[in-house]
Protein backbone atom coordinates (compact mmCIF):
# COMPACT_ATOMS: atom_id res chain seq x y z
CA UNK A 1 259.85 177.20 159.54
CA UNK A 2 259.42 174.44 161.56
CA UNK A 3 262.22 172.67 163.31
CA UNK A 4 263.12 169.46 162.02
CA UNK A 5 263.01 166.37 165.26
CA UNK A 6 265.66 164.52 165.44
CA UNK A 7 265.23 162.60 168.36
CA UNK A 8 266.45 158.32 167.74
CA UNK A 9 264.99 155.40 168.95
CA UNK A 10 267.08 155.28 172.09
CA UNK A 11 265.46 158.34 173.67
CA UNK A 12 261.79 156.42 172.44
CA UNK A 13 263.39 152.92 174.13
CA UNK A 14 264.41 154.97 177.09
CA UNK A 15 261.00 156.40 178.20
CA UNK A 16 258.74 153.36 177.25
CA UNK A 17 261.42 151.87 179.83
CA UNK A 18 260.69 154.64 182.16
CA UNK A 19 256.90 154.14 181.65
CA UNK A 20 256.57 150.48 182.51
CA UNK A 21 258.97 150.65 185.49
CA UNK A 22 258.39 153.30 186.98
CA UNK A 23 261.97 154.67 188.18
CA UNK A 24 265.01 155.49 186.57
CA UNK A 25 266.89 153.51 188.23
CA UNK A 26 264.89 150.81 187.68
CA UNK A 27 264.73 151.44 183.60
CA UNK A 28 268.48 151.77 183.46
CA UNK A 29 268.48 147.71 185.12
CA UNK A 30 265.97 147.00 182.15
CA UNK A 31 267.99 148.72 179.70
CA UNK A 32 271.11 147.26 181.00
CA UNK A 33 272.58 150.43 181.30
CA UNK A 34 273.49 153.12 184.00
CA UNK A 35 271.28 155.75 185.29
CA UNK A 36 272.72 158.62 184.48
CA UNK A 37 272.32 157.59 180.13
CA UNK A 38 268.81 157.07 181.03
CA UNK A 39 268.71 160.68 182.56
CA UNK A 40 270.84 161.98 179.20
CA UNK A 41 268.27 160.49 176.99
CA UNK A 42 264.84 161.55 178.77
CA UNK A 43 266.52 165.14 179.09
CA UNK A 44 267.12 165.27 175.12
CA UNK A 45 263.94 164.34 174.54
CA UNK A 46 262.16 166.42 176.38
CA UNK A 47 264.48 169.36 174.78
CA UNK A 48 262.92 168.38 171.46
CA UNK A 49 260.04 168.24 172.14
CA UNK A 50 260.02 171.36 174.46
CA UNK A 51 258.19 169.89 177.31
CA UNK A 52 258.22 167.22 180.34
CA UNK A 53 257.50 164.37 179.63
CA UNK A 54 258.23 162.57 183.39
CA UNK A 55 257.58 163.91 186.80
CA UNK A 56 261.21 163.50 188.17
CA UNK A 57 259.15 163.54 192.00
CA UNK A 58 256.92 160.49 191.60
CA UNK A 59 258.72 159.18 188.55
CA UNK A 60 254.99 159.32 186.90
CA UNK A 61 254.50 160.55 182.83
CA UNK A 62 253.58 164.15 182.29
CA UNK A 63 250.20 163.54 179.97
CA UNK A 64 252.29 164.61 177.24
CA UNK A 65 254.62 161.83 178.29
CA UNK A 66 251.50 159.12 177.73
CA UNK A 67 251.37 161.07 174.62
CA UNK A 68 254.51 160.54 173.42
CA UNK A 69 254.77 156.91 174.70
CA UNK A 70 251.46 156.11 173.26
CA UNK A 71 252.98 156.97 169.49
CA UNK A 72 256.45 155.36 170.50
CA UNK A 73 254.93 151.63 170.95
CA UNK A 74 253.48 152.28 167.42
CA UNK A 75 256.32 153.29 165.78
CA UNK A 76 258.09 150.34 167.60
CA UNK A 77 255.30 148.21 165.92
CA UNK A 78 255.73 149.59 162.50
CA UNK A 79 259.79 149.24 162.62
CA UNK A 80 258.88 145.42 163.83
CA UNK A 81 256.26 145.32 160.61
CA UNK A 82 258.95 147.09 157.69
CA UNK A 83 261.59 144.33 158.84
CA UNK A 84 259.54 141.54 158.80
CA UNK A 85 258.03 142.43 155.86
CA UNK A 86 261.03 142.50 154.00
CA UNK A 87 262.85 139.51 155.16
CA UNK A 88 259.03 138.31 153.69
CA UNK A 89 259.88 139.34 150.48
CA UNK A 90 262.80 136.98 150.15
CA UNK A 91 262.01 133.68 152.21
CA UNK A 92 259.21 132.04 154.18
CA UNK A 93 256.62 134.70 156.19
CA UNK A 94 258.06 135.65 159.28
CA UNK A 95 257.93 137.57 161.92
CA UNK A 96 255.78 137.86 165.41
CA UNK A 97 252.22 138.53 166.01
CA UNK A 98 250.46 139.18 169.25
CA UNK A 99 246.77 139.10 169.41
CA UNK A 100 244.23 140.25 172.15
CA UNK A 101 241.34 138.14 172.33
CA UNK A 102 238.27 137.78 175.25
CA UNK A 103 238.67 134.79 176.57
CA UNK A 104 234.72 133.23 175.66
CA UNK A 105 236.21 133.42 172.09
CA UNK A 106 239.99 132.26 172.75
CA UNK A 107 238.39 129.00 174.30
CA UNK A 108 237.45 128.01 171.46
CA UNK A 109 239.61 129.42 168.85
CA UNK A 110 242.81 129.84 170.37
CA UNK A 111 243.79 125.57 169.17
CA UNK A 112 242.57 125.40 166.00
CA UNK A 113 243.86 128.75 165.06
CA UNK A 114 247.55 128.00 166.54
CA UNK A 115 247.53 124.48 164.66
CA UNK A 116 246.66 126.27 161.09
CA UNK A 117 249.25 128.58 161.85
CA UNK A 118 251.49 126.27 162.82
CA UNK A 119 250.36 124.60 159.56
CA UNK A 120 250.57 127.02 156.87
CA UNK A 121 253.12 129.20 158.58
CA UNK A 122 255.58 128.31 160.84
CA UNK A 123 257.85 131.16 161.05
CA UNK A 124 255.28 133.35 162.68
CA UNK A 125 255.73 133.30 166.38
CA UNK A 126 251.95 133.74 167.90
CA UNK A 127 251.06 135.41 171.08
CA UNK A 128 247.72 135.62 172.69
CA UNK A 129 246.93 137.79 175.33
CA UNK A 130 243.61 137.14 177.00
CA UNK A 131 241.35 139.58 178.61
CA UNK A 132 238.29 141.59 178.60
CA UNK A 133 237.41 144.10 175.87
CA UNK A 134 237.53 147.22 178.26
CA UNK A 135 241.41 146.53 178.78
CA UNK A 136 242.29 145.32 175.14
CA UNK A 137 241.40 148.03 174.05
CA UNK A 138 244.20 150.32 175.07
CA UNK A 139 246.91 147.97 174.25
CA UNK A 140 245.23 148.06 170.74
CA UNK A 141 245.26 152.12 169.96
CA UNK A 142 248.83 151.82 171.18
CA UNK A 143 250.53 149.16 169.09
CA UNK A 144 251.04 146.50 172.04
CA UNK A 145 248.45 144.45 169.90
CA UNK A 146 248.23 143.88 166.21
CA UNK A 147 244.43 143.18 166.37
CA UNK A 148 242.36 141.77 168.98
CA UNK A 149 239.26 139.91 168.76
CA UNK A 150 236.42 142.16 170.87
CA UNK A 151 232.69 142.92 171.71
CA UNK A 152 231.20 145.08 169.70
CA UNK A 153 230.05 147.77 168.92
CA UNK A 154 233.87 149.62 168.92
CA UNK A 155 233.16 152.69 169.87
CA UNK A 156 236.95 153.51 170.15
CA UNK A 157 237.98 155.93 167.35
CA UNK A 158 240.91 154.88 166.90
CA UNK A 159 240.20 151.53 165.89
CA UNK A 160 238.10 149.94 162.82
CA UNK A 161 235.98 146.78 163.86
CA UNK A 162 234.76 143.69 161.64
CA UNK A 163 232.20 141.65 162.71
CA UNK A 164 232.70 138.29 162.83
CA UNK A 165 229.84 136.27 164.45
CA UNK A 166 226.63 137.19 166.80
CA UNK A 167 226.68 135.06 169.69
CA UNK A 168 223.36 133.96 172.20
CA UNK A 169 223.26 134.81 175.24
CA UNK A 170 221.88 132.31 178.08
CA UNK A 171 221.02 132.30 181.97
CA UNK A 172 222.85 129.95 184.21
CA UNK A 173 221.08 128.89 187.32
CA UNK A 174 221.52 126.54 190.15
CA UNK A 175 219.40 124.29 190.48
CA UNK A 176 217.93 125.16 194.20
CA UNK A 177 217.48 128.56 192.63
CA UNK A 178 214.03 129.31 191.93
CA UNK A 179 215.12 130.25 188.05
CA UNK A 180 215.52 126.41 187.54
CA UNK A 181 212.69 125.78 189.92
CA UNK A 182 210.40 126.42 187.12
CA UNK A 183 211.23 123.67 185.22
CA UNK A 184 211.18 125.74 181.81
CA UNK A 185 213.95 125.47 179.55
CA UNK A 186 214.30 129.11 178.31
CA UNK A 187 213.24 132.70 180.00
CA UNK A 188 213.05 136.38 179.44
CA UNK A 189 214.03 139.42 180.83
CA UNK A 190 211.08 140.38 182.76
CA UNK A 191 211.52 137.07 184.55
CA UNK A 192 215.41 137.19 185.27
CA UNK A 193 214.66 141.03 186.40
CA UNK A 194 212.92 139.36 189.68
CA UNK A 195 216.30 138.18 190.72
CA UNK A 196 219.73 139.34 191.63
CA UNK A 197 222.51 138.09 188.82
CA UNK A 198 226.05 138.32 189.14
CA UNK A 199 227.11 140.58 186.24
CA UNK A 200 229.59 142.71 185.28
CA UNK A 201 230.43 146.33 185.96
CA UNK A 202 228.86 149.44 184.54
CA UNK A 203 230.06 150.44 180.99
CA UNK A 204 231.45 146.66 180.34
CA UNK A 205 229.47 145.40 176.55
CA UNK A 206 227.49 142.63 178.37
CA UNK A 207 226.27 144.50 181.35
CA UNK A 208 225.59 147.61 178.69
CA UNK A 209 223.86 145.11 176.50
CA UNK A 210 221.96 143.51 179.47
CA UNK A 211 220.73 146.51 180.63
CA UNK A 212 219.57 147.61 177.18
CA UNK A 213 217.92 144.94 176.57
CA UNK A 214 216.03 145.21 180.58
CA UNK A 215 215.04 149.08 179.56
CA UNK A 216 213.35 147.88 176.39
CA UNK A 217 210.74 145.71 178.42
CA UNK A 218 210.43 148.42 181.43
CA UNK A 219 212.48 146.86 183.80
CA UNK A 220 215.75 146.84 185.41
CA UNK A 221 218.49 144.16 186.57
CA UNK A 222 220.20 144.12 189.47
CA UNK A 223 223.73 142.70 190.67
CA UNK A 224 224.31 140.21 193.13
CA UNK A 225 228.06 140.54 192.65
CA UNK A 226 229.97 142.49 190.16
CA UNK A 227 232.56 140.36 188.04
CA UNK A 228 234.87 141.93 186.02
CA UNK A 229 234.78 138.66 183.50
CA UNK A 230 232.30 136.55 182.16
CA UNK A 231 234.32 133.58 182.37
CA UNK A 232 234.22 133.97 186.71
CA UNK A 233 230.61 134.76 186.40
CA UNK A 234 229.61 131.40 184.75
CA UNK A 235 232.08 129.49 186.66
CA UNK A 236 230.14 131.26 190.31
CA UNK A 237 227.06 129.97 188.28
CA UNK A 238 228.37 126.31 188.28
CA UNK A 239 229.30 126.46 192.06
CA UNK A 240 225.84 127.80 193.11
CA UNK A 241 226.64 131.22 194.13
CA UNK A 242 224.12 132.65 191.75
CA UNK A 243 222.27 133.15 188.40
CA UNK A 244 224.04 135.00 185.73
CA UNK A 245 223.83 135.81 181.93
CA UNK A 246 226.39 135.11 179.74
CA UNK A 247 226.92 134.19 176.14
CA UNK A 248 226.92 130.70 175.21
CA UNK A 249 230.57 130.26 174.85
CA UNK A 250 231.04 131.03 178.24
CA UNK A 251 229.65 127.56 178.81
CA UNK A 252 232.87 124.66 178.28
CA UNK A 253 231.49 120.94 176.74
CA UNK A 254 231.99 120.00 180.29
CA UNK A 255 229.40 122.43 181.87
CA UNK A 256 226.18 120.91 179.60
CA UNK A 257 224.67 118.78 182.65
CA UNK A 258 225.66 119.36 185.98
CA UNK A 259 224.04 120.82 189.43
CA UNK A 260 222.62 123.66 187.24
CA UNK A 261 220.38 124.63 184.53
CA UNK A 262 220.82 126.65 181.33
CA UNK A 263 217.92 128.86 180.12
CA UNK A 264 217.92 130.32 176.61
CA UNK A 265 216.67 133.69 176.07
CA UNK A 266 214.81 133.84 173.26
CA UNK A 267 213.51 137.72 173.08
CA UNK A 268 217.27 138.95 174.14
CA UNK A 269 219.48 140.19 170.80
CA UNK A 270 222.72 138.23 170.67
CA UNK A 271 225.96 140.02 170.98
CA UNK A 272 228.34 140.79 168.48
CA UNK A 273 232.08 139.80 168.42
CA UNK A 274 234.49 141.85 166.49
CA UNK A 275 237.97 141.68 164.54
CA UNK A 276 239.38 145.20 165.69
CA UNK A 277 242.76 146.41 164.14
CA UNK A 278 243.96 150.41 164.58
CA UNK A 279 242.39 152.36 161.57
CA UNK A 280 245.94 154.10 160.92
CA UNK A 281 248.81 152.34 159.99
CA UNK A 282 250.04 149.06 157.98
CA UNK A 283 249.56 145.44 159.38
CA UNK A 284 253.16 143.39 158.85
CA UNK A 285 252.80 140.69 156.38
CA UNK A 286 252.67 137.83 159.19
CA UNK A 287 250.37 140.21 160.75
CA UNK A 288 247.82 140.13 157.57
CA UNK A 289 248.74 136.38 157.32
CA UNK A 290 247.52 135.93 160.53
CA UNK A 291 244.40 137.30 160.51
CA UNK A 292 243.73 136.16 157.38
CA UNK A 293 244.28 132.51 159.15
CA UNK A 294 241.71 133.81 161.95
CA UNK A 295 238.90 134.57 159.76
CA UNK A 296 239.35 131.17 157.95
CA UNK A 297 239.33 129.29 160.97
CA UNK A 298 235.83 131.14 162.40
CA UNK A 299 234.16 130.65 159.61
CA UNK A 300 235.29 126.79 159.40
CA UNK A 301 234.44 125.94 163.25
CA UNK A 302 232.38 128.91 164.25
CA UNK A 303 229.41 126.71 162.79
CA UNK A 304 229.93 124.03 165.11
CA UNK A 305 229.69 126.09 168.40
CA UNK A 306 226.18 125.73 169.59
CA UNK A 307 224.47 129.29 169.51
CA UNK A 308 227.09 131.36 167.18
CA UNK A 309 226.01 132.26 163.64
CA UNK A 310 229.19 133.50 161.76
CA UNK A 311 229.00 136.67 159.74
């Protein structure tokens, strides 16, 4: 028969503590606690589980210790969901929500979502955390996030994505670059293939979708610098460093006339932004609230945005 766990959320609170600082020692300050309860509670746990779960030499996680860390910040996330949920039930939503979202997207979202929120429910506490998709990801699958707003395609199992608008993408280009030279108002592959482009890295969604879109015409791009963020690139763009590609909400109101040009791309696909949540598991109620908020508020001002068509 199989032996019933009965590890508590201590132990759980105890190596998530361990896992984001490192040290025992340095848990047990977090924790507010001494040392030796930290050691007690890591030592149970592992008992229970029958393994090690952190390299007492370099004060690292085992990779069953990611394992069992991974699953502890979602069951952290679900306790947070049942409780507000229930004080739901009773009285106004509550509750907190933290959302990952790239940050071509959260420039133009992030207000108008926070002032409906603020709006229709202010009990919800809203966090944002900005980044690329490559890093979102992770805090996603492992309950840090409630959902995230992404490029797609999501090719991470764990995780369901929704589309919720296709975005153009456009060339930036100084204007003593021989891009803006031309005097043409749009471009194509073939012709942005003649010059180096600050892009991103390998295995990012724009530089995959770049690249694609290069192979289909028999051609290849190359970097002039690699930028992990599409944000920097466009910025570089605007101080003359270079010619980039980027999607059109990359570019702020501000950044429509300067000492630059912008090219459209007509024969290049546009990308795809997503609305990712983890496929197992509930959403809280502020949670669903939320995102039920989001979607409202793209399809309200995603019209507006020059070069997004909303799903």
């Amino acid at each position: 028969m199989r032996q019933t766990l009965v590890m508590d959320l201590r132990q759980l609170d105890t190596l998530i503590a361990v896992a984001e600082h490192g040290r025992f020692s340095a848990a047990a300050r977090a924790l507010h606690t001494v040392q030796s309860n930290v050691s007690t509670h890591i030592a149970k746990l592992e008992n229970e589980l029958g393994t090690c779960l952190v390299d007492r030499q370099t004060g690292n996680l085992t990779p069953e210790g990611e394992v069992v860390v991974a699953r502890a910040r979602r069951v952290h996330a679900e306790i947070e969901a049942l409780s507000a949920d229930v004080a739901s039930m009773s009285s106004e939503v509550t509750g907190s929500v933290s959302i990952g979202v790239i940050g071509t997207t959260g420039r133009w979202i992030a207000a108008v979502f926070l002032d409906a929120m603020a709006g229709a429910f202010p009990g919800i506490e809203v966090s944002f955390v900005e980044s690329t998709t490559g890093p979102l990801i992770p805090l996603l699958v492992n309950g840090q996030l409630d959902f995230a707003i992404i490029t797609s395609p999501v090719e991470e199992p764990e995780l369901a994505g929704q589309p919720l608008f296709d975005e153009a993408l456009v060339a930036i280009a100084p204007l003593d670059h021989p891009l803006a030279a031309q005097g043409d108002r749009d471009t194509d592959i073939v012709e942005l293939s003649k010059h180096d482009l600050l892009m991103g890295p390998p295995g990012s969604n724009l530089r995959d979708h770049i690249d694609a879109s290069a192979e289909e015409r028999n051609v290849a791009v190359h970097p002039l610098a690699v930028l992990d963020g599409v944000r920097l690139s466009a910025t570089l763009a605007f101080q003359g460093y270079g010619p980039t590609i980027v999607p059109v909400t990359a570019i702020p109101t501000w950044a429509q006339r300067g000492d630059w040009v912008i090219l459209s791309i007509p024969g290049m696909a546009p990308r795809t932004v997503a609305l990712a949540s983890r496929r197992r598991g509930m959403l809280s109620t502020a949670a669903t609230e939320a995102r039920s908020v989001l979607r409202e508020m793209v399809a309200k001002y995603g019209p507006s945005q020059a070069g997004i068509s909303v799903r």
